[in-house]
N, C-alpha and C. Protein backbone atom coordinates (compact mmCIF):
# COMPACT_ATOMS: atom_id res chain seq x y z
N UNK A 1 155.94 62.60 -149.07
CA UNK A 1 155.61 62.32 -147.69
C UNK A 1 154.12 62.52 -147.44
N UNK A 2 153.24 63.59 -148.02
CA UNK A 2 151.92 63.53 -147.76
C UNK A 2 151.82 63.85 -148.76
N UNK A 3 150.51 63.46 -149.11
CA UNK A 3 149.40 63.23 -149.94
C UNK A 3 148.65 64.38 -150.36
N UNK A 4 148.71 65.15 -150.61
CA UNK A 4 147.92 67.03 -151.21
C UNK A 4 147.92 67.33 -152.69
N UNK A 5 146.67 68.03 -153.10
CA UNK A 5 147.20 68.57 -154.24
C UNK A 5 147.66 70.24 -154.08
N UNK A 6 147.82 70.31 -155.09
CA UNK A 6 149.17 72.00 -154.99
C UNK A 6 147.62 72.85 -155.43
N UNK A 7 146.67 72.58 -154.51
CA UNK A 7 145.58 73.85 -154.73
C UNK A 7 146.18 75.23 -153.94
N UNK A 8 146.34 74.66 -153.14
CA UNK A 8 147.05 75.79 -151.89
C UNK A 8 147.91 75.35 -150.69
N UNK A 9 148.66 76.22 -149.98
CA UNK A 9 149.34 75.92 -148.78
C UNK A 9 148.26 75.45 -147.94
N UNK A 10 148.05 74.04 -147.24
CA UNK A 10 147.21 74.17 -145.83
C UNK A 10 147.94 74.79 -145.20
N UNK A 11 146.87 75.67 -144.04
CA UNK A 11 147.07 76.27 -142.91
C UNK A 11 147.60 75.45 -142.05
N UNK A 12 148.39 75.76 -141.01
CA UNK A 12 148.71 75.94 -140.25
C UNK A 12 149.96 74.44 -139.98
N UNK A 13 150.51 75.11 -141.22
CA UNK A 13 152.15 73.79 -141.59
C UNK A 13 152.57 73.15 -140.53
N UNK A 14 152.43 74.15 -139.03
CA UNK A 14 153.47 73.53 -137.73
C UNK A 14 152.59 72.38 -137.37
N UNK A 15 151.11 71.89 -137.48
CA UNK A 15 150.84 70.81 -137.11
C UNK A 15 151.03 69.61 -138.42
N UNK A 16 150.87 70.05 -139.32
CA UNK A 16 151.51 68.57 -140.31
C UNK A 16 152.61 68.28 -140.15
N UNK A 17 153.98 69.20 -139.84
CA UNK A 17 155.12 68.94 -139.58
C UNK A 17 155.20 68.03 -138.46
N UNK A 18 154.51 68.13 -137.31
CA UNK A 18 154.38 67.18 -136.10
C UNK A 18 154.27 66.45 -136.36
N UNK A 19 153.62 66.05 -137.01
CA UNK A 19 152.42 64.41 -137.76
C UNK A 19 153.16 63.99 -138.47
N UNK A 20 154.24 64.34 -139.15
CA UNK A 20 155.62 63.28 -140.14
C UNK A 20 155.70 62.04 -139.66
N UNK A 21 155.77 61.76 -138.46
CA UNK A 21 156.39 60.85 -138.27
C UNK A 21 155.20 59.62 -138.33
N UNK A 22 153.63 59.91 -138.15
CA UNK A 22 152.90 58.98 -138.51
C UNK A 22 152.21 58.79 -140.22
N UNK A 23 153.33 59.35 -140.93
CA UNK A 23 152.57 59.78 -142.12
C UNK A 23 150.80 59.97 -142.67
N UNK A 24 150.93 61.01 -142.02
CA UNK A 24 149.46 60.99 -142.37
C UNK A 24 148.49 61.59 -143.70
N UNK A 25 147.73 60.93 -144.47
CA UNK A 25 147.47 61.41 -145.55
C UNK A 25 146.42 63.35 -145.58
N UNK A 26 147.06 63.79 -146.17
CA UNK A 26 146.35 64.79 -146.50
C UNK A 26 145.26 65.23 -147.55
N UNK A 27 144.04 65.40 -147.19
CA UNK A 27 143.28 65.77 -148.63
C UNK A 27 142.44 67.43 -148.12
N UNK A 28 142.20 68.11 -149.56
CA UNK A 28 141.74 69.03 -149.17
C UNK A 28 140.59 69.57 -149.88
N UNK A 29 139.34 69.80 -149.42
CA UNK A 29 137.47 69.72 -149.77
C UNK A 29 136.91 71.23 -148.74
N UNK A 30 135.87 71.44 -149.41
CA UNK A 30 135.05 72.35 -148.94
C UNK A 30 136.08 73.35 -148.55
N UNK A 31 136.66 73.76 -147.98
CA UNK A 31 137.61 74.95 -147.94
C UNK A 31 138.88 74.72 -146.11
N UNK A 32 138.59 72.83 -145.67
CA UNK A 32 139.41 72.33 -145.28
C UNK A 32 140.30 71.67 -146.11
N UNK A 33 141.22 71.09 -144.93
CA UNK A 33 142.82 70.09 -144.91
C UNK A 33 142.12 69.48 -144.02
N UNK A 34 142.13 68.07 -144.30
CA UNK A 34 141.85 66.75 -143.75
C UNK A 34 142.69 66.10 -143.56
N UNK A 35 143.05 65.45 -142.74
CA UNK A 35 144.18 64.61 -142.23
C UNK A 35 143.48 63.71 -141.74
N UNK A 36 144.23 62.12 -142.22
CA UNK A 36 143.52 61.05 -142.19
C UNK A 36 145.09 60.43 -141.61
N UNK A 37 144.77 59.24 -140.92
CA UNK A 37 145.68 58.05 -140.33
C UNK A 37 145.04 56.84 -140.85
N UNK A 38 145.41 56.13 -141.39
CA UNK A 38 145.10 54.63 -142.72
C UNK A 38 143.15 55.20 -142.74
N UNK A 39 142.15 54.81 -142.26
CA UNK A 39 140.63 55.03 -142.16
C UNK A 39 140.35 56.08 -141.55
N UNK A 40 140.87 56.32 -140.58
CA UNK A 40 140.88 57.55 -139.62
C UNK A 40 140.55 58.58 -140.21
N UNK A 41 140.00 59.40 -140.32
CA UNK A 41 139.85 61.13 -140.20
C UNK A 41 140.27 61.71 -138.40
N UNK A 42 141.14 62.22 -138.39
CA UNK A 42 141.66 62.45 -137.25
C UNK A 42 141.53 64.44 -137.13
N UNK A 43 142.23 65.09 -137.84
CA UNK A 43 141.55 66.47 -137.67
C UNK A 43 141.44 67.08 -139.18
N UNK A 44 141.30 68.32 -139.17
CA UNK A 44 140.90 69.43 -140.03
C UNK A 44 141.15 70.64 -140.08
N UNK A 45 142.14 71.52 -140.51
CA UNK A 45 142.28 72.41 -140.66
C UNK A 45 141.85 73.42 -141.14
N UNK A 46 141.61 74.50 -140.82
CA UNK A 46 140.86 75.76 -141.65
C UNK A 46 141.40 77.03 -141.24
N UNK A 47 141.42 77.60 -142.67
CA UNK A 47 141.61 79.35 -142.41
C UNK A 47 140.69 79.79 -143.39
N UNK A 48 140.28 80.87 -143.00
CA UNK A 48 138.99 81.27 -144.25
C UNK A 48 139.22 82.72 -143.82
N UNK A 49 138.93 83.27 -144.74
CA UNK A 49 138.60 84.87 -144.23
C UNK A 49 137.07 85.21 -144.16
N UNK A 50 136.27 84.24 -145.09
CA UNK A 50 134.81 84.66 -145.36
C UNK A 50 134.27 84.28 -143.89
N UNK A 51 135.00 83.36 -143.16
CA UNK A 51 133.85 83.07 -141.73
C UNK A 51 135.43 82.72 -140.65
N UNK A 52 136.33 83.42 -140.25
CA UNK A 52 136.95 83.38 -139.32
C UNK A 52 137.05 82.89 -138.23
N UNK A 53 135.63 83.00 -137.76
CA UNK A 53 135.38 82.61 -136.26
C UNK A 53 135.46 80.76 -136.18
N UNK A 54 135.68 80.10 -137.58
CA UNK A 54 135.90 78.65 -137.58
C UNK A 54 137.07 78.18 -137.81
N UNK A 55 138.14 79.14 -137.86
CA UNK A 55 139.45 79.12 -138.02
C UNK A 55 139.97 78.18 -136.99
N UNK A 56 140.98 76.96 -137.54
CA UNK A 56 141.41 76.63 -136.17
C UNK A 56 141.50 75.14 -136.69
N UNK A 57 142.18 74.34 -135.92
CA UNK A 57 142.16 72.71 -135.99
C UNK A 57 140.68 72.21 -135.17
N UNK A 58 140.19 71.36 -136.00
CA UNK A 58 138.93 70.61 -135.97
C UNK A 58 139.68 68.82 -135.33
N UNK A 59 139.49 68.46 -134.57
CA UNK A 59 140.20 67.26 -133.45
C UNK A 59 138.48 66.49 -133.99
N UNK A 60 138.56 65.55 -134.34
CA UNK A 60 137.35 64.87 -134.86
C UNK A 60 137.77 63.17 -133.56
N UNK A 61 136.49 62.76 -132.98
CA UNK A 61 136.39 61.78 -132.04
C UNK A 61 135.02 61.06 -131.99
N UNK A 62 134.98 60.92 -130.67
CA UNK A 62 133.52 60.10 -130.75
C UNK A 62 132.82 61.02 -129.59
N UNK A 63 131.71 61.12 -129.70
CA UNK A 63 131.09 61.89 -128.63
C UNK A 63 130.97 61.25 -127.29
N UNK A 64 131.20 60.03 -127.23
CA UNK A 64 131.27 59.15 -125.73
C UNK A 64 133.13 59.59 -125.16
N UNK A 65 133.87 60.93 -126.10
CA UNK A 65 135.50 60.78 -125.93
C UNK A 65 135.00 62.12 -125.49
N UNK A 66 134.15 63.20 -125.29
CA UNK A 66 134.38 64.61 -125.12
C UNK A 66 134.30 65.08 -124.17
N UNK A 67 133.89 64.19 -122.74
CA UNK A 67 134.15 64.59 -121.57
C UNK A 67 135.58 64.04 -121.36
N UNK A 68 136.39 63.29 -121.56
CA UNK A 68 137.32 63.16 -121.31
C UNK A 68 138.91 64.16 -121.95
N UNK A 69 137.77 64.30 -123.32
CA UNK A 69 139.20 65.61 -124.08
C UNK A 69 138.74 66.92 -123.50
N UNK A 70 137.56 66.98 -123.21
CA UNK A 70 138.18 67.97 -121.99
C UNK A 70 138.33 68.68 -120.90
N UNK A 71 139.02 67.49 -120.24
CA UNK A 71 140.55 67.71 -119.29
C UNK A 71 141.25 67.89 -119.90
N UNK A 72 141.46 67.11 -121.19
CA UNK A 72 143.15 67.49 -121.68
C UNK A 72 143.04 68.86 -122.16
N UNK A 73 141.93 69.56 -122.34
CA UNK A 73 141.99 70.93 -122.99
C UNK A 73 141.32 71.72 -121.96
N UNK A 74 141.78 71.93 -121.00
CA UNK A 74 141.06 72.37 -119.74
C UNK A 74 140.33 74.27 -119.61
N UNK A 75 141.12 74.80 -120.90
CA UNK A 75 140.93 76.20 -120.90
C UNK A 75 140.21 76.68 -121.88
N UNK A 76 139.98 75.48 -122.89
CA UNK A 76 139.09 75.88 -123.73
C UNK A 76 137.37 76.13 -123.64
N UNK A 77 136.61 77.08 -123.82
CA UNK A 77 135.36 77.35 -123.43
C UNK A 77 134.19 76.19 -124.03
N UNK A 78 133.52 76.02 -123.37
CA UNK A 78 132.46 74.57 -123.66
C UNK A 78 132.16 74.42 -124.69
N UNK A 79 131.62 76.02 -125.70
CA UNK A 79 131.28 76.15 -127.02
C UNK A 79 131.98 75.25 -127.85
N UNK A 80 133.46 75.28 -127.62
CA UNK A 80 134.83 74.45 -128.67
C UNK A 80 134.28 72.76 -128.38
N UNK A 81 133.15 72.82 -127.86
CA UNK A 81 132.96 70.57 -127.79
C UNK A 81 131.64 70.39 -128.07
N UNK A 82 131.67 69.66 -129.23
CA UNK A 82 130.80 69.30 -129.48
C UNK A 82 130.10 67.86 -129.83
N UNK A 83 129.21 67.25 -129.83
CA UNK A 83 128.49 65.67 -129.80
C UNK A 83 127.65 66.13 -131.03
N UNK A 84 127.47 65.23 -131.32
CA UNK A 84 125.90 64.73 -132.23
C UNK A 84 125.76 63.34 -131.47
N UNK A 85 124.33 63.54 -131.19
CA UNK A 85 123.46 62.08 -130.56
C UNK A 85 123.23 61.23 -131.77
N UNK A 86 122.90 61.76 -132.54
CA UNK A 86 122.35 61.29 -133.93
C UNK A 86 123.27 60.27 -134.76
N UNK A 87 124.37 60.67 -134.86
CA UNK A 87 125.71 59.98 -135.40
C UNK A 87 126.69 59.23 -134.33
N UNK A 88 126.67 60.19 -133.16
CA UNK A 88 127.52 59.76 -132.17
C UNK A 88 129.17 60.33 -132.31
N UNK A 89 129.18 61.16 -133.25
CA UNK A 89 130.23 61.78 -133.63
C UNK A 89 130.51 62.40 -132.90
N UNK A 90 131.79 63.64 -132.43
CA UNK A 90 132.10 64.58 -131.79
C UNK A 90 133.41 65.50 -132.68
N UNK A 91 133.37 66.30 -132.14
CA UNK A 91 135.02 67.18 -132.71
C UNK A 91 134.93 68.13 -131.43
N UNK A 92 136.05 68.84 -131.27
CA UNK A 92 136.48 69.93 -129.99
C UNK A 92 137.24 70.86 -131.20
N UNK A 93 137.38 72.18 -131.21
CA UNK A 93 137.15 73.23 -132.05
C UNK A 93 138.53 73.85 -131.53
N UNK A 94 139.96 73.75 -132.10
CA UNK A 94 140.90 74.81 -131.46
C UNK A 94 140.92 76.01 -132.31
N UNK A 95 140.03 77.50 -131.74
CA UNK A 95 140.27 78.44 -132.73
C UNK A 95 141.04 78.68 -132.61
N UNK A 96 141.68 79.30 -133.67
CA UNK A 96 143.17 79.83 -134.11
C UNK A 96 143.13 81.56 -133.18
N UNK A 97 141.92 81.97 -132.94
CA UNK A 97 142.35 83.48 -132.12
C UNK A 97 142.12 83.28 -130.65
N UNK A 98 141.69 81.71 -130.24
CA UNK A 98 142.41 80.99 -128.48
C UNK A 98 143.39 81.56 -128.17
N UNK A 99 144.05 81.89 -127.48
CA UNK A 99 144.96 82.20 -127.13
C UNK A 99 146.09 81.48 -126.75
N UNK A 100 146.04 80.21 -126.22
CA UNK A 100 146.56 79.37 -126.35
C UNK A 100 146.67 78.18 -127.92
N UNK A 101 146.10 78.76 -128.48
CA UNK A 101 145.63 77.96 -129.99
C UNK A 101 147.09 77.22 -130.30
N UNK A 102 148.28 77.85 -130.46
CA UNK A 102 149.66 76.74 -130.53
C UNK A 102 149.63 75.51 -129.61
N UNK A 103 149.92 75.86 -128.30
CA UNK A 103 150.29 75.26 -127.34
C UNK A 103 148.83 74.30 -127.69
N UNK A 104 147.66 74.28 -127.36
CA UNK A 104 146.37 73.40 -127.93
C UNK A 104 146.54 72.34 -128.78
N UNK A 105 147.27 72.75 -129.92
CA UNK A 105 147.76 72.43 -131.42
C UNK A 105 148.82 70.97 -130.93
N UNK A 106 149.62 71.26 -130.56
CA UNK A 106 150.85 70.71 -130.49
C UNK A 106 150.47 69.75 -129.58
N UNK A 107 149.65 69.59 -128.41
CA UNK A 107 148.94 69.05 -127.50
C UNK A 107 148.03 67.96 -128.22
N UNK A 108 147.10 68.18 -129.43
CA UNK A 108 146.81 67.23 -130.37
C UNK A 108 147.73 66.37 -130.80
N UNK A 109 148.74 67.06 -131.39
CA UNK A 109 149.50 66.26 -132.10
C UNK A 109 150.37 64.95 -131.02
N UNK A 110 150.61 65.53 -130.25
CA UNK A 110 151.66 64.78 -128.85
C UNK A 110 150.23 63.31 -128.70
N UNK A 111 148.89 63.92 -128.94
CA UNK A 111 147.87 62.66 -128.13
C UNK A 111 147.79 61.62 -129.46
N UNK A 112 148.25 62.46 -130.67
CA UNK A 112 148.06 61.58 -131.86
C UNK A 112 149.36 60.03 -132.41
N UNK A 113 150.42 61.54 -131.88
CA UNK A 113 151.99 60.82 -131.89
C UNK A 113 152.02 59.29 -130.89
N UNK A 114 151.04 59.49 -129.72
CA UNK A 114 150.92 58.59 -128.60
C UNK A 114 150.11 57.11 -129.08
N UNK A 115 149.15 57.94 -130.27
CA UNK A 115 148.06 56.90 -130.40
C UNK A 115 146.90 56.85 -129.97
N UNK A 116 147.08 57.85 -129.14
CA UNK A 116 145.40 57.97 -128.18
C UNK A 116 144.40 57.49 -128.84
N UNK A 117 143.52 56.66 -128.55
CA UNK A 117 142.31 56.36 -129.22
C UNK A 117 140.67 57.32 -129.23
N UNK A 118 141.36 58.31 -128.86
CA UNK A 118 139.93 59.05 -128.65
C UNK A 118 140.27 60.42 -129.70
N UNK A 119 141.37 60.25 -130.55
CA UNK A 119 141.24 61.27 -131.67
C UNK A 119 141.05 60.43 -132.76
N UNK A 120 139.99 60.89 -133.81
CA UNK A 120 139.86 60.31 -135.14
C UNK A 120 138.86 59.79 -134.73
N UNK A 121 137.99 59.27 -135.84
CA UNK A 121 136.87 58.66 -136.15
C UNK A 121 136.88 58.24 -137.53
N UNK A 122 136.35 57.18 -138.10
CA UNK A 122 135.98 56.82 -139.20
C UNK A 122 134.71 57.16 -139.99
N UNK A 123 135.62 58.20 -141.16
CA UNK A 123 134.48 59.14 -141.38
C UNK A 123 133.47 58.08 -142.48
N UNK A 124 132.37 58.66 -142.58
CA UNK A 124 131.23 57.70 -143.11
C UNK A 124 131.53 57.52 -144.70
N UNK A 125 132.53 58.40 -144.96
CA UNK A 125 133.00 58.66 -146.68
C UNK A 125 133.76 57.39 -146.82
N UNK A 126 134.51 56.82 -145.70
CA UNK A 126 135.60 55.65 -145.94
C UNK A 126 135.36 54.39 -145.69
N UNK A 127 133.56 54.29 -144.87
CA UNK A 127 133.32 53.05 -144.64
C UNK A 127 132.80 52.44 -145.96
N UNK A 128 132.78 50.90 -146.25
CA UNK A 128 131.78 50.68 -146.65
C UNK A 128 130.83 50.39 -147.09
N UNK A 129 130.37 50.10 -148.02
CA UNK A 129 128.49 50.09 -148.20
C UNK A 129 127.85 48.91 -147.30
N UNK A 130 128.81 48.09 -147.22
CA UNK A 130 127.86 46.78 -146.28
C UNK A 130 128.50 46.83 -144.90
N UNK A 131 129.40 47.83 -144.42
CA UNK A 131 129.15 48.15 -143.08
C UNK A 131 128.01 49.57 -142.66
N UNK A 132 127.95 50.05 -143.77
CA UNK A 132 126.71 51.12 -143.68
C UNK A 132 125.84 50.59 -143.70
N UNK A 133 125.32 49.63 -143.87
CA UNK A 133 124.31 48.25 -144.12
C UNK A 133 123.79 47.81 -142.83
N UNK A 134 124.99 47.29 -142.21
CA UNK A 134 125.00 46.66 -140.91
C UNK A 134 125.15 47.35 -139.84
N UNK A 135 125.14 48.23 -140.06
CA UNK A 135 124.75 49.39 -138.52
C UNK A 135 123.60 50.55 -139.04
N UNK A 136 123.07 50.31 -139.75
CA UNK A 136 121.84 50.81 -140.26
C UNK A 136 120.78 49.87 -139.61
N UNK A 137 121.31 48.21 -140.00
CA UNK A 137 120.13 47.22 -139.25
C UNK A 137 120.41 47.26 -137.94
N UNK A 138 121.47 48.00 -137.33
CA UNK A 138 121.29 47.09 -136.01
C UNK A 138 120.84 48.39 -135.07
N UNK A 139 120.06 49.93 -135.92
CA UNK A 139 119.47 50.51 -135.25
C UNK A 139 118.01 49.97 -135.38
């Protein structure tokens, strides 16, 4: 059903279990779980002990989507959203010691299950070379 190698358990099983039903591929780098939908990079998982405070599902979007995700995440503190101008990228940060961090979690998954178009982005690893080409010229 997904796609992993047996390096380790990803963290935090109750959101891949949600995501069954869109099969979504799993890969796992730098000391995340990546979850991809066909091109998509959609989120990221992490538990680390060496840096904690990044613990948490990584919701990857577009930075023109982060005033709008959040409303849907209305309790999370401003720090958790972030843009790059530069790329135009964005992600919103659910730490795992939020307090609401489940309920957050499951709230992703419900906007993913829906289709929402403002989770995921196409990460620059999956485009490519002559669409990296053509939006290179058309800055």
């Amino acid at each position: 059903m997904f796609s992993h190698s047996a390096k380790r358990q990803p963290p935090f099983q109750f959101v891949l279990d949600e995501l069954i039903p869109v099969r979504p591929a799993i890969k796992q780098a730098f000391g995340f779980t990546y979850v991809y939908l066909d091109q998509k990079l959609l989120l990221a998982l992490r538990e680390s002990a060496k840096q904690p405070q990044y613990n948490g599902v990584w919701i990857y979007t577009q930075a023109e989507h982060i005033e709008s995700l959040r409303r849907e995440f209305p309790l999370l503190p401003r720090r958790c959203f972030w843009k790059s101008r530069k790329s135009g990228s964005g992600w919103v940060i659910l730490a795992s010691s939020f307090e609401d961090f489940e309920e957050y979690s499951f709230k992703a998954c419900e906007l993913i299950l829906r289709g929402d178009q403002r989770i995921g982005r196409v990460s620059r690893s999956t485009r490519t070379r002559a669409e990296r080409r053509l939006q290179n010229r058309e800055r």
